[in-house]
PDB file of N, CA and C in Angstrom:
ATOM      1  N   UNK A   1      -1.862 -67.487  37.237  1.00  0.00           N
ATOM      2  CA  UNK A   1      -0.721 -66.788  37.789  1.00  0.00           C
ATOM      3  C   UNK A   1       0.165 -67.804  38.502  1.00  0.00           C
ATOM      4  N   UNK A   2       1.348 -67.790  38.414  1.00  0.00           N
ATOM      5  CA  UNK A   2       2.198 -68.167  38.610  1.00  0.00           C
ATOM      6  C   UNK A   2       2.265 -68.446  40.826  1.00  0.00           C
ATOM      7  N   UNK A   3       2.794 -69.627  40.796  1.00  0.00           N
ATOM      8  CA  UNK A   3       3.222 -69.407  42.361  1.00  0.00           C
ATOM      9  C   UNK A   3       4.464 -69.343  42.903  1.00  0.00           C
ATOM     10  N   UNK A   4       4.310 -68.144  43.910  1.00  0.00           N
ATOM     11  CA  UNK A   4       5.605 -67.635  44.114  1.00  0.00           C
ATOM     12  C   UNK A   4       6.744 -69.105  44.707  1.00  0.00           C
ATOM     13  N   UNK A   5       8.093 -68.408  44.351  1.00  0.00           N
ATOM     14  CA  UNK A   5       9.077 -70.127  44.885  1.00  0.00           C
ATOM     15  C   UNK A   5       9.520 -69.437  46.107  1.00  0.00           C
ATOM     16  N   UNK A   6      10.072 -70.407  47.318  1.00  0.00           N
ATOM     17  CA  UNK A   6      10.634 -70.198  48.609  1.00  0.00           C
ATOM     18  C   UNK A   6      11.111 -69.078  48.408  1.00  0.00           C
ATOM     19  N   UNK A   7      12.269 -68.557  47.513  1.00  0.00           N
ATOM     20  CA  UNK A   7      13.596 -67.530  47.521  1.00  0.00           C
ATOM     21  C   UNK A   7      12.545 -66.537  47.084  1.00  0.00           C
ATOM     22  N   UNK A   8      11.585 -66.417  46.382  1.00  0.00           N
ATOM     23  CA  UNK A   8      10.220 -65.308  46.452  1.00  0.00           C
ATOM     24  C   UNK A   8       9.893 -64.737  47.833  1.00  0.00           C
ATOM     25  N   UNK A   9       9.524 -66.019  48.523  1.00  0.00           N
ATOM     26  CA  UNK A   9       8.629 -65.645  49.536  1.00  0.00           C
ATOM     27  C   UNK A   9       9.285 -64.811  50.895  1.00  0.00           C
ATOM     28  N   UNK A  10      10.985 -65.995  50.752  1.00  0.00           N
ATOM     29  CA  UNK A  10      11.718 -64.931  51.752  1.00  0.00           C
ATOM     30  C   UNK A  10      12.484 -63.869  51.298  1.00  0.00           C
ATOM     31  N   UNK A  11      12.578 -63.433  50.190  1.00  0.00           N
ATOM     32  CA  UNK A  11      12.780 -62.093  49.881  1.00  0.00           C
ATOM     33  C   UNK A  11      11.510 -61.040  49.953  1.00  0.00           C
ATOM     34  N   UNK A  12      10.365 -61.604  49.595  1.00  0.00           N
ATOM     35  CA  UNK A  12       9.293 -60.706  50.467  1.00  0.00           C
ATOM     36  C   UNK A  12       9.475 -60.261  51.646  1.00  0.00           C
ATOM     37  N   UNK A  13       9.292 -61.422  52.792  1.00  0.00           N
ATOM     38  CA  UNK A  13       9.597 -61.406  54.137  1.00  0.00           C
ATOM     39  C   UNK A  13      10.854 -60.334  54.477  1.00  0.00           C
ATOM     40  N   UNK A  14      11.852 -60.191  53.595  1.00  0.00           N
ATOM     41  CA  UNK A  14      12.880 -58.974  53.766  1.00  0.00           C
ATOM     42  C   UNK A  14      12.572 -57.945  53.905  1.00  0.00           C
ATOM     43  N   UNK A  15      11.570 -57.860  52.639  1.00  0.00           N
ATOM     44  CA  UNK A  15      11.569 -56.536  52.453  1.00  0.00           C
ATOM     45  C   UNK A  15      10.179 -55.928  53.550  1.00  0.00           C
ATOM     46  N   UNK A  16       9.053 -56.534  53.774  1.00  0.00           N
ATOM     47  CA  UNK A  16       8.790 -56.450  54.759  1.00  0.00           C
ATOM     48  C   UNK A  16       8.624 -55.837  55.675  1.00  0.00           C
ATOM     49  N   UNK A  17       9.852 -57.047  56.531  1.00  0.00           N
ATOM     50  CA  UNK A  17      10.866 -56.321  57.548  1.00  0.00           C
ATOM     51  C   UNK A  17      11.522 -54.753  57.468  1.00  0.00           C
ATOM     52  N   UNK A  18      12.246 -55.031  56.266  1.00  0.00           N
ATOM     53  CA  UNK A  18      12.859 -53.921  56.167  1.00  0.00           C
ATOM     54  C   UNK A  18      12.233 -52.451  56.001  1.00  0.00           C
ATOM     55  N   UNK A  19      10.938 -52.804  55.301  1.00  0.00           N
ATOM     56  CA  UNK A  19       9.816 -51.644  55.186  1.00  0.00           C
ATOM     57  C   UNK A  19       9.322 -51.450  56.630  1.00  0.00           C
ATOM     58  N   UNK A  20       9.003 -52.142  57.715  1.00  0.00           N
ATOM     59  CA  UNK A  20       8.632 -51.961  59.066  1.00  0.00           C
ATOM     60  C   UNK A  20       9.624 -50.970  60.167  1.00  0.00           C
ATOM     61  N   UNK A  21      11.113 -51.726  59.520  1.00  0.00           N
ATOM     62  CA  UNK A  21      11.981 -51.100  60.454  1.00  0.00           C
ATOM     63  C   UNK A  21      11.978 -49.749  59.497  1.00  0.00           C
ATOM     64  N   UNK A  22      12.196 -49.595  58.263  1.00  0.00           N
ATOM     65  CA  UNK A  22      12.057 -47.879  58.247  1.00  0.00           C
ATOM     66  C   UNK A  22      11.008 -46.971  58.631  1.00  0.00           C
ATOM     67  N   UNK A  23       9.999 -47.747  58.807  1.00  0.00           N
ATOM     68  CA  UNK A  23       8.649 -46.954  58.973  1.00  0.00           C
ATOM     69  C   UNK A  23       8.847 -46.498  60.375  1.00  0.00           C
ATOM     70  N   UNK A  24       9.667 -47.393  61.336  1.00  0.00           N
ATOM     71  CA  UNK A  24       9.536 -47.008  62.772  1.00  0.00           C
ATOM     72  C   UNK A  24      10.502 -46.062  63.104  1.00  0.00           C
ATOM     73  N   UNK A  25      11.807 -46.161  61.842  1.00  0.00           N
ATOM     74  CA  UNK A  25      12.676 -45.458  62.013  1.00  0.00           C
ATOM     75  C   UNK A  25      12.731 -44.185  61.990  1.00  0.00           C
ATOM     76  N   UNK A  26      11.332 -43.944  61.355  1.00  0.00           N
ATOM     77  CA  UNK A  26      11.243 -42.724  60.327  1.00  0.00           C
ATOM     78  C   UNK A  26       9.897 -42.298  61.406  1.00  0.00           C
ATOM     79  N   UNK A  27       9.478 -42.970  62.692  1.00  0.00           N
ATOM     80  CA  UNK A  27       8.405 -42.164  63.602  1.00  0.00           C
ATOM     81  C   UNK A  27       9.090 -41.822  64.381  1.00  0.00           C
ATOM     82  N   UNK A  28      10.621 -42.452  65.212  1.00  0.00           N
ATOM     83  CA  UNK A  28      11.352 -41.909  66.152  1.00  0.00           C
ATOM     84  C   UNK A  28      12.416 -41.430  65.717  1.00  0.00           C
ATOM     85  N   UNK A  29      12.801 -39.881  66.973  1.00  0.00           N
ATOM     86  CA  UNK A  29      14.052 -39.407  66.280  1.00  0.00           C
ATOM     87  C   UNK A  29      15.086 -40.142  66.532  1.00  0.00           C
ATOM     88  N   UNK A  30      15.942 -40.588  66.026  1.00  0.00           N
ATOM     89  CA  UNK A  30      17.264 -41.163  66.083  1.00  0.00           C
ATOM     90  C   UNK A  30      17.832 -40.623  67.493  1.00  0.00           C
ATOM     91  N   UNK A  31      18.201 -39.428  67.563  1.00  0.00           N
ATOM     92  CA  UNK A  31      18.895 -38.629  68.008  1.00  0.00           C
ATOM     93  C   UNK A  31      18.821 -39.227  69.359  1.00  0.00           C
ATOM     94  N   UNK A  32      17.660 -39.216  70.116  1.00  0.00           N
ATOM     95  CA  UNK A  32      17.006 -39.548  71.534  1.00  0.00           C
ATOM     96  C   UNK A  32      16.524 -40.462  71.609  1.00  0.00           C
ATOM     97  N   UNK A  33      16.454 -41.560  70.824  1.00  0.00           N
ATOM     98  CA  UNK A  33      15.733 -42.820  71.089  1.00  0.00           C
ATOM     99  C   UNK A  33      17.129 -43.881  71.710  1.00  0.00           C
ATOM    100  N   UNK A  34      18.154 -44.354  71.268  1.00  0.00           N
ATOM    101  CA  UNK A  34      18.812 -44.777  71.707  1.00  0.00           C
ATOM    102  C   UNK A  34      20.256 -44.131  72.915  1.00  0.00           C
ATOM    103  N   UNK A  35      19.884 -44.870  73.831  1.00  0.00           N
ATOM    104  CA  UNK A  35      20.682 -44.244  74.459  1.00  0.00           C
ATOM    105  C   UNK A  35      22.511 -45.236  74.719  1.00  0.00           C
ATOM    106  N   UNK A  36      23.364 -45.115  75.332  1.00  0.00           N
ATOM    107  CA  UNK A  36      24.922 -45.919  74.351  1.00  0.00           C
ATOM    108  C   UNK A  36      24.803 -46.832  75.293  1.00  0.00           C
ATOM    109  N   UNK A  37      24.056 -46.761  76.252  1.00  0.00           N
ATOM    110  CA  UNK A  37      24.067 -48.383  76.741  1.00  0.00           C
ATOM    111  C   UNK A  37      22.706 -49.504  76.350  1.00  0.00           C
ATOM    112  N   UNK A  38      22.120 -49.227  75.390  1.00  0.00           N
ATOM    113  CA  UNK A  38      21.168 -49.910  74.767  1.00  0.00           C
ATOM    114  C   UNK A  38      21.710 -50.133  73.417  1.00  0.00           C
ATOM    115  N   UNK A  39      22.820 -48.774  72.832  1.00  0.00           N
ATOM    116  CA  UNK A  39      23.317 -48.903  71.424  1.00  0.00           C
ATOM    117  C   UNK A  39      24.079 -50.482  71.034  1.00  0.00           C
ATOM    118  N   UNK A  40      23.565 -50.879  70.050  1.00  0.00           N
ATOM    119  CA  UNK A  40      23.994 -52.470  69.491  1.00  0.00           C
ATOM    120  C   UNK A  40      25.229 -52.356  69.207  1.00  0.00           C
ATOM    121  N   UNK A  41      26.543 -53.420  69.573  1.00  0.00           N
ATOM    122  CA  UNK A  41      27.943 -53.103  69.543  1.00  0.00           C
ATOM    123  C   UNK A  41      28.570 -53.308  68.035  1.00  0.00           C
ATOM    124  N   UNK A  42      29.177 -52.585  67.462  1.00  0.00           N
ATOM    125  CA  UNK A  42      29.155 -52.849  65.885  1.00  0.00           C
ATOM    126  C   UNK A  42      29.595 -54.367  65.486  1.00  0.00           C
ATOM    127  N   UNK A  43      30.537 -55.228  66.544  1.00  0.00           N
ATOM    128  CA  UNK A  43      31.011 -56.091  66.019  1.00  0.00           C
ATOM    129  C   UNK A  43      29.993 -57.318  65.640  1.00  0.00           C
ATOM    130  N   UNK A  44      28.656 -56.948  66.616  1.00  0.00           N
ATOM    131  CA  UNK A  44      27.411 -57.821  66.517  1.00  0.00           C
ATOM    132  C   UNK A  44      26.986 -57.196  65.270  1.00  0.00           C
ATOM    133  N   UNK A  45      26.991 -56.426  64.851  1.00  0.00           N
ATOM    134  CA  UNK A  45      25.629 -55.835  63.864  1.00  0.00           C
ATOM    135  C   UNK A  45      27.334 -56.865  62.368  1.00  0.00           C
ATOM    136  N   UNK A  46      28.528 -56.503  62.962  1.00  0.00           N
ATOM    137  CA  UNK A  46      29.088 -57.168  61.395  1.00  0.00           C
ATOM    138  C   UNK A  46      29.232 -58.194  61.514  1.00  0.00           C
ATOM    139  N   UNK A  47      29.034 -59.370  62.759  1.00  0.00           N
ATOM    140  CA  UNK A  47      29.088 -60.720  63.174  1.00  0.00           C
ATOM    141  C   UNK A  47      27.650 -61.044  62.227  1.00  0.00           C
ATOM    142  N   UNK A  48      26.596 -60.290  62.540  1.00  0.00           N
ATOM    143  CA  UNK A  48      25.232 -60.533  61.860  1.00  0.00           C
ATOM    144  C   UNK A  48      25.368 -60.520  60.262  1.00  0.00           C
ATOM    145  N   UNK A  49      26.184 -59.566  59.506  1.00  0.00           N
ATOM    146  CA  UNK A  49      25.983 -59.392  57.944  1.00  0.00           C
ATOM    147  C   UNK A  49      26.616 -60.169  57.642  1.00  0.00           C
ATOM    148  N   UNK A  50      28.026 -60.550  58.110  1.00  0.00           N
ATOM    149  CA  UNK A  50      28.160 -61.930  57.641  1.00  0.00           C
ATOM    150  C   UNK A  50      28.070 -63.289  57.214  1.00  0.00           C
ATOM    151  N   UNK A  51      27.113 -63.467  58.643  1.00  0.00           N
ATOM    152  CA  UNK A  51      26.428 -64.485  58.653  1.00  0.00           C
ATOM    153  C   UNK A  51      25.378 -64.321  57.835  1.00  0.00           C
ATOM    154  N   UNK A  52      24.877 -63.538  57.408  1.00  0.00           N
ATOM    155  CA  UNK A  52      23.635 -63.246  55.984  1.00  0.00           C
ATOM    156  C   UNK A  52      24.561 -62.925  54.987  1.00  0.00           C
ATOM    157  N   UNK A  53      25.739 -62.755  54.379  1.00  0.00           N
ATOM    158  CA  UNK A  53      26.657 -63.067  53.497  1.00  0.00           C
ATOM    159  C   UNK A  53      26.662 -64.215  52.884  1.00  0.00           C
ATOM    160  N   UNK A  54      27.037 -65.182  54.207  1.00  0.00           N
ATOM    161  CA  UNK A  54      27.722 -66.878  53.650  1.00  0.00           C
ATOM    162  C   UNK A  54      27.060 -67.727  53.647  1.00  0.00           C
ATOM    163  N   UNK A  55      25.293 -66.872  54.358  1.00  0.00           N
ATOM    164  CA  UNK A  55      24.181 -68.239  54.126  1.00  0.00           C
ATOM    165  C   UNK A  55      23.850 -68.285  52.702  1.00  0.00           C
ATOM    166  N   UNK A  56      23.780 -66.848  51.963  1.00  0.00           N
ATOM    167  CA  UNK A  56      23.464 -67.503  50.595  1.00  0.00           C
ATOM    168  C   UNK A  56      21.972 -67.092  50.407  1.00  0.00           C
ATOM    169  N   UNK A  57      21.131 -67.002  51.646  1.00  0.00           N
ATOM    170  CA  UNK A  57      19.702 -66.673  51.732  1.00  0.00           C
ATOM    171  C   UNK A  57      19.174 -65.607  50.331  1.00  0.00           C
ATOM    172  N   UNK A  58      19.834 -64.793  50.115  1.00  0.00           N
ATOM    173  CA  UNK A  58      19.771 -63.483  49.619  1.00  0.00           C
ATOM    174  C   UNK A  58      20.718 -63.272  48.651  1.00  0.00           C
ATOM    175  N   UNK A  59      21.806 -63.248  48.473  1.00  0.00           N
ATOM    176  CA  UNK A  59      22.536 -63.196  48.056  1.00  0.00           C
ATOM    177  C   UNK A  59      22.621 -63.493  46.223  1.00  0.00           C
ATOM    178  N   UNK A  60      22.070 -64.593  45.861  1.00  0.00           N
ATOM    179  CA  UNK A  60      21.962 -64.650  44.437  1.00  0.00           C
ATOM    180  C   UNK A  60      21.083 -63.732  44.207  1.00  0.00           C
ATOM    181  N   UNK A  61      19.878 -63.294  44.309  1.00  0.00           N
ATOM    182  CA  UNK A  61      19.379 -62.441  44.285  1.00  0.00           C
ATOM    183  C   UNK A  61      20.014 -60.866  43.756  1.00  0.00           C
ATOM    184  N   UNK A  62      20.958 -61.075  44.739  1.00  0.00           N
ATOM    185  CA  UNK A  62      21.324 -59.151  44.729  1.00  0.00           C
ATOM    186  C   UNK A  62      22.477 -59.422  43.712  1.00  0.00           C
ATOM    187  N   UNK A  63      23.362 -60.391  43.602  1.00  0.00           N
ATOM    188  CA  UNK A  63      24.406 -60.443  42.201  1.00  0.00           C
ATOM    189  C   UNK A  63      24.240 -59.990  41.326  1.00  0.00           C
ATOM    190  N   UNK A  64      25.211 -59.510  40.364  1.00  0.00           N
ATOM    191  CA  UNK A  64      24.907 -59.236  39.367  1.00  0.00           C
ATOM    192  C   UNK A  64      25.007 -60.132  38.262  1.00  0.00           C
ATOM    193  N   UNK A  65      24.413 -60.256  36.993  1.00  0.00           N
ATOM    194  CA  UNK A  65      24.928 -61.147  36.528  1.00  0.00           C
ATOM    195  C   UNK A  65      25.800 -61.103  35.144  1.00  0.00           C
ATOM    196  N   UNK A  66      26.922 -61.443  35.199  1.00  0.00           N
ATOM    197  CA  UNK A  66      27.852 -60.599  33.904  1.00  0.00           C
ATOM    198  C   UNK A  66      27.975 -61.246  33.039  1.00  0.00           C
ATOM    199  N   UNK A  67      26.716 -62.098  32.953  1.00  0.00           N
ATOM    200  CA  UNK A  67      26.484 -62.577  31.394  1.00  0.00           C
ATOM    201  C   UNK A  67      26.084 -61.340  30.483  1.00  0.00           C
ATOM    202  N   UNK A  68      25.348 -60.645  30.971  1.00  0.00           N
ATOM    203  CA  UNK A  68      24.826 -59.669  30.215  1.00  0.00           C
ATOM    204  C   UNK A  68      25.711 -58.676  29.958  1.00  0.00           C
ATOM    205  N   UNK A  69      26.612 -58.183  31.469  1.00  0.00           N
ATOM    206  CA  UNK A  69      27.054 -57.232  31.352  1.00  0.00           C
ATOM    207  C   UNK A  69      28.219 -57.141  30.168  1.00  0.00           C
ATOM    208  N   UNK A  70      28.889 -58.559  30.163  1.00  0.00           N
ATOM    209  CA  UNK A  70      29.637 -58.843  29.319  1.00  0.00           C
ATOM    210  C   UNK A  70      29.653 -58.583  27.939  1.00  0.00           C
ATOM    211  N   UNK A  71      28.139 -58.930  27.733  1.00  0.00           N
ATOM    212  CA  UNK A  71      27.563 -58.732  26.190  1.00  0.00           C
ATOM    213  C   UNK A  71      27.687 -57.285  25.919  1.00  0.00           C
ATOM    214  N   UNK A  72      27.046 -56.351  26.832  1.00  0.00           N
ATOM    215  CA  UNK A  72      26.629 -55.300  26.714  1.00  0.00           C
ATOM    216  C   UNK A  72      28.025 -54.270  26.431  1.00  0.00           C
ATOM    217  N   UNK A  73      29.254 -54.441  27.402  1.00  0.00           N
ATOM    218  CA  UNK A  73      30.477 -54.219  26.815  1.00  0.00           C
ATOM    219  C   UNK A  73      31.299 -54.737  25.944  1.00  0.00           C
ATOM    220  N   UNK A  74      30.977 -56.028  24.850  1.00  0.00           N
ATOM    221  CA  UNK A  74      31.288 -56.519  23.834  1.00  0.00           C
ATOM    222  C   UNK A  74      31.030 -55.436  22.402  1.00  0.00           C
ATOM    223  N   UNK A  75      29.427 -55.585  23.375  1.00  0.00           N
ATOM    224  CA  UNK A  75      28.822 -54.610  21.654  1.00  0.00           C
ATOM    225  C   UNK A  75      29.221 -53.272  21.491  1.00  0.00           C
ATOM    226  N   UNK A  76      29.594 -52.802  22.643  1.00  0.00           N
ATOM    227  CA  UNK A  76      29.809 -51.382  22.977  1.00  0.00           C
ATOM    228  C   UNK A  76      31.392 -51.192  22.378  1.00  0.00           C
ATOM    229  N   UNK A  77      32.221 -51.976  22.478  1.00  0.00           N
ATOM    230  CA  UNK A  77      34.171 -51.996  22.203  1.00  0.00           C
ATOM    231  C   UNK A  77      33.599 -52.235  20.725  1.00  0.00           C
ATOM    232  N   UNK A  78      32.671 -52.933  19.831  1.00  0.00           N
ATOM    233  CA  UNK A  78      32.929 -53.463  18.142  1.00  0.00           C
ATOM    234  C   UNK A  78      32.395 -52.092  17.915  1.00  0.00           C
ATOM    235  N   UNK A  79      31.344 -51.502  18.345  1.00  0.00           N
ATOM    236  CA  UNK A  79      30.291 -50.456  17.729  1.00  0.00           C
ATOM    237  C   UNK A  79      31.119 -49.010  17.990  1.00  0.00           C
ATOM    238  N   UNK A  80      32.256 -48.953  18.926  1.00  0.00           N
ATOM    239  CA  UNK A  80      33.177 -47.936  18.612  1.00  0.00           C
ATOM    240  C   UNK A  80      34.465 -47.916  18.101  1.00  0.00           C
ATOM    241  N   UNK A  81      34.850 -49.304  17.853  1.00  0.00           N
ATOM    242  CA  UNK A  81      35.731 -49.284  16.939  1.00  0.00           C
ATOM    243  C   UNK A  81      35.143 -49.444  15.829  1.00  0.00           C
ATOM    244  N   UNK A  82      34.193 -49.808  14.995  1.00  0.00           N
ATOM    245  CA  UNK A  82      33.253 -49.419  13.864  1.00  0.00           C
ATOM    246  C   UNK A  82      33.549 -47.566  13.581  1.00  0.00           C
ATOM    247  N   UNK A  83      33.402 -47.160  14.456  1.00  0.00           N
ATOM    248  CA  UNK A  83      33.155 -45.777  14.454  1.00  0.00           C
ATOM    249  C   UNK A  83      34.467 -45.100  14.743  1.00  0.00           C
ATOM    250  N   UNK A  84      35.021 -45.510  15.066  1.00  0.00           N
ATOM    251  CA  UNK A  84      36.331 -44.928  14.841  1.00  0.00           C
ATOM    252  C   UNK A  84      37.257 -45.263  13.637  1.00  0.00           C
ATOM    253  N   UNK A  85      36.994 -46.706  13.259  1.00  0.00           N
ATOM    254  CA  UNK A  85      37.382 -46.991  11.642  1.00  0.00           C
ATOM    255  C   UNK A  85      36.961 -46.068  10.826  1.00  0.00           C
ATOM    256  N   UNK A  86      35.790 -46.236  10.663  1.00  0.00           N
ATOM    257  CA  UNK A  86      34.977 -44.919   9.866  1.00  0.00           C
ATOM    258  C   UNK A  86      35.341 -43.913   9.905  1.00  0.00           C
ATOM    259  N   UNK A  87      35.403 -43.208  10.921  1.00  0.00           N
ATOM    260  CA  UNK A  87      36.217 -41.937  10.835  1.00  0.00           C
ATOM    261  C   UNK A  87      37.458 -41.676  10.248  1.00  0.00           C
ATOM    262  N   UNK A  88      38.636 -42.693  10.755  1.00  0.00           N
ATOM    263  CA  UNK A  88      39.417 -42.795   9.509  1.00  0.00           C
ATOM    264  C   UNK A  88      39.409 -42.330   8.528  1.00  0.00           C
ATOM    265  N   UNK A  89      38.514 -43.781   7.957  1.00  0.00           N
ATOM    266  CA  UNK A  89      38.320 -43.722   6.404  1.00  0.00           C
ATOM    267  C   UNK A  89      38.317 -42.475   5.634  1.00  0.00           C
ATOM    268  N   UNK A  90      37.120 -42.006   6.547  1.00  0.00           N
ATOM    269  CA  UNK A  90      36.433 -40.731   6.092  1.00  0.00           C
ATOM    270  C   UNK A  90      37.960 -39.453   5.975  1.00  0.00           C
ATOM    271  N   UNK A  91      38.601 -39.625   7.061  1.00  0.00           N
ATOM    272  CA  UNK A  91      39.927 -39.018   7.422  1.00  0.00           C
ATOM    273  C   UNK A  91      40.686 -38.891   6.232  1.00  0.00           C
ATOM    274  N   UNK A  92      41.154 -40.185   5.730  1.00  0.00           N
ATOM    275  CA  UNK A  92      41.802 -40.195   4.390  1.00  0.00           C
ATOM    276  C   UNK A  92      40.975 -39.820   2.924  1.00  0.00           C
ATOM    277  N   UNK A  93      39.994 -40.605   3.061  1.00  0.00           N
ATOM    278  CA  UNK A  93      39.470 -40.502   1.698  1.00  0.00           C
ATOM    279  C   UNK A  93      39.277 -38.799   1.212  1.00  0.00           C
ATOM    280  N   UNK A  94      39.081 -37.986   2.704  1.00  0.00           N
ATOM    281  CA  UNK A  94      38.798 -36.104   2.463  1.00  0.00           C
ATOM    282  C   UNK A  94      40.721 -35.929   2.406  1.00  0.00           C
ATOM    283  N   UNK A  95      41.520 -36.454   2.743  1.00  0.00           N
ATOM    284  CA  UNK A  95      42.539 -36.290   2.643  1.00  0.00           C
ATOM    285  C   UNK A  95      43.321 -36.577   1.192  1.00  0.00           C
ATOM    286  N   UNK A  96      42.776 -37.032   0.610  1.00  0.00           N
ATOM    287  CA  UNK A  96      43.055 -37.337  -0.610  1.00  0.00           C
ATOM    288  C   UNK A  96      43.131 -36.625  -2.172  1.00  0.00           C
ATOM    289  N   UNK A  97      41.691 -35.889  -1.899  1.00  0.00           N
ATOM    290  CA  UNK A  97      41.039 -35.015  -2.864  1.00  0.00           C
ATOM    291  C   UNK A  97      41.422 -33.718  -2.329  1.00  0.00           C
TER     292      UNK A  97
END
């Protein structure tokens, strides 16, 4: 078996995390647990995603990659204009007789 690479190990470590904080999220009610002078100020929580934006940590990861997607809408535009030629055809050739 294969050994996991760094960008493995800390995308584990994410998820993790992220599985811990829902688990705790999901024992206390929201409602009454924070009170607005303990509440985190939004410009910190978007000062924070940013900075996990432009490190890059994560990020290739979650991309998409439009090599494929590209392909996948290539084949999809020939295989209905195929099918709409055809129909045509079919259009005239019953138009004929």
């Amino acid at each position: 078996m294969p050994q996991k690479t760094r960008r493995e190990k800390q995308i584990a470590e994410l998820r993790r995390k992220l599985a811990m904080k829902m688990q705790n999220a999901s024992t206390v009610n929201p409602l009454y647990s924070i009170s607005a002078k303990e509440a985190v100020p939004k410009e910190e929580i978007i000062k924070e995603a940013s900075q996990n934006l432009t490190s890059g940590n994560f990020m290739e990861s979650l991309t998409l990659n439009t090599k494929y997607v590209t392909a996948d809408l290539r084949k999809t535009f020939f295989l209905t204009m195929l099918v709409i030629v055809f129909e045509l055809v079919l259009f005239y050739v019953w138009e004929i007789r």
